[in-house]
N, C-alpha and C. Protein backbone atom coordinates (compact mmCIF):
# COMPACT_ATOMS: atom_id res chain seq x y z
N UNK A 1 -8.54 8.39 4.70
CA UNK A 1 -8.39 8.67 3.28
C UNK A 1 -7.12 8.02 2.74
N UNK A 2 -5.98 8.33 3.18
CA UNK A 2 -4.82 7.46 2.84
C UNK A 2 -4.74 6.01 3.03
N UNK A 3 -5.34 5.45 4.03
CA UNK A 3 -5.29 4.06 4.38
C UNK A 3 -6.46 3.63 2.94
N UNK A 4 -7.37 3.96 2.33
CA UNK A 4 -8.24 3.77 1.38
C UNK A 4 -7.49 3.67 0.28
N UNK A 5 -6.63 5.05 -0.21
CA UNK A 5 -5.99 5.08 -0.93
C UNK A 5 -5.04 3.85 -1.27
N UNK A 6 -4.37 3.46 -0.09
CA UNK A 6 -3.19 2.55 -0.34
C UNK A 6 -3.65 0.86 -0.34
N UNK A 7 -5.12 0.59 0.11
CA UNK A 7 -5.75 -0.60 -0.24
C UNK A 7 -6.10 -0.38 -1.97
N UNK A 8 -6.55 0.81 -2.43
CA UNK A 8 -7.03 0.54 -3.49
C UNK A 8 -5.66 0.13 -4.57
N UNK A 9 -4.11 1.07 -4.06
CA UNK A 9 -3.61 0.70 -5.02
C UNK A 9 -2.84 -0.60 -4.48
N UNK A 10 -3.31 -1.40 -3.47
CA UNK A 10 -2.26 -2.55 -3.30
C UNK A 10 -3.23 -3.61 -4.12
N UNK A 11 -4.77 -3.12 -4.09
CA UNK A 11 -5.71 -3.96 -4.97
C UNK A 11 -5.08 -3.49 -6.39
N UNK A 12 -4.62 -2.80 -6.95
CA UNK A 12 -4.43 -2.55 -8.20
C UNK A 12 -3.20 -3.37 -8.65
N UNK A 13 -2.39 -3.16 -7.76
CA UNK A 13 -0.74 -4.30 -7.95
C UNK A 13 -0.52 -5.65 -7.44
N UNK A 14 -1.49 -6.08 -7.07
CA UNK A 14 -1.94 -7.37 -7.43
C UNK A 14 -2.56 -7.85 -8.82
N UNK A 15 -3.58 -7.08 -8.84
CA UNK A 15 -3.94 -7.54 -10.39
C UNK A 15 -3.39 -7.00 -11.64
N UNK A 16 -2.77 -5.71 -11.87
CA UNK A 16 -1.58 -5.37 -12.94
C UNK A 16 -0.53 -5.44 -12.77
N UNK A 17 0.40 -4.94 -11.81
CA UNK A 17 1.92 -4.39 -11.74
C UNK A 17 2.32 -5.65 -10.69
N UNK A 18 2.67 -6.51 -10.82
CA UNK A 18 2.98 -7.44 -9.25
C UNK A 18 4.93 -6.98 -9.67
N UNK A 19 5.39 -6.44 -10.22
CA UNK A 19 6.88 -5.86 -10.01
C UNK A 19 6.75 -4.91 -9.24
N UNK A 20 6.00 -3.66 -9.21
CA UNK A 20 6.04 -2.62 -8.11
C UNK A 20 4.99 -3.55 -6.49
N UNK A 21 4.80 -4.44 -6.57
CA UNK A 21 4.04 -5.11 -5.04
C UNK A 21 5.12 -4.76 -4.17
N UNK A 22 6.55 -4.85 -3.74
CA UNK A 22 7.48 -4.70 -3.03
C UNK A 22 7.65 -3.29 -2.36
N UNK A 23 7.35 -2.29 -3.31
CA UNK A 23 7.09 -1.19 -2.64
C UNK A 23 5.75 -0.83 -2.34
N UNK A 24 4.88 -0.80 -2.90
CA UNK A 24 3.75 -0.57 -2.12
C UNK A 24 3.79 -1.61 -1.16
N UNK A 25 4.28 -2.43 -0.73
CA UNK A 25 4.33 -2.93 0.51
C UNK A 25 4.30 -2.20 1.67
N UNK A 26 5.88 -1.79 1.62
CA UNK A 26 6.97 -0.84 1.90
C UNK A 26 5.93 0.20 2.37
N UNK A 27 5.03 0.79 1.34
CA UNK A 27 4.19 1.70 1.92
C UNK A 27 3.19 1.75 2.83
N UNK A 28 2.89 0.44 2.56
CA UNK A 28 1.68 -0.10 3.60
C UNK A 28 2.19 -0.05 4.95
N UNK A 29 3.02 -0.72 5.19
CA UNK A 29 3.85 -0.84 6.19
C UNK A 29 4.30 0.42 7.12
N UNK A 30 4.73 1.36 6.42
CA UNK A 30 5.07 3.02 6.68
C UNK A 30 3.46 3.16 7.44
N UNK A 31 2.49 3.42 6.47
CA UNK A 31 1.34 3.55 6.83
C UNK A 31 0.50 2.78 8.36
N UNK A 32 0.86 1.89 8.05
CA UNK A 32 0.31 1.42 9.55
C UNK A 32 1.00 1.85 10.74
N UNK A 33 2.22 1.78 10.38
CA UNK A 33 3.23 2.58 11.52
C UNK A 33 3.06 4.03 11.98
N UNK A 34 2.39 4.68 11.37
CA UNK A 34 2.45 6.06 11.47
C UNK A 34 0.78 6.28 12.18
N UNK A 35 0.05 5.22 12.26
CA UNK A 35 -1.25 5.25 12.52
C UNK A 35 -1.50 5.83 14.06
N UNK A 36 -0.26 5.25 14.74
CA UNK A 36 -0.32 5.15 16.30
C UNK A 36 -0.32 6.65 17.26
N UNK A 37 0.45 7.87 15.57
CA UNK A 37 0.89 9.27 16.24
C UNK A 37 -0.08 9.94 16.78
């Protein structure tokens, strides 16, 4: 559910917000890391 979540909004800040892309990065990143617990 979260990994869905954070594709849909990295699809969203690509096509509107590319100033916030740096943190949802950031989040993506968190997110994959935390996958392994």
């Amino acid at each position: 559910m979260f990994q869905s979540l954070v594709g849909s909004l990295l699809w969203l800040v690509r096509c509107a917000r590319p100033d916030i892309a740096f943190a949802v990065h950031r989040v993506t990143r968190h997110a994959h890391a935390s996958t392994g617990d």
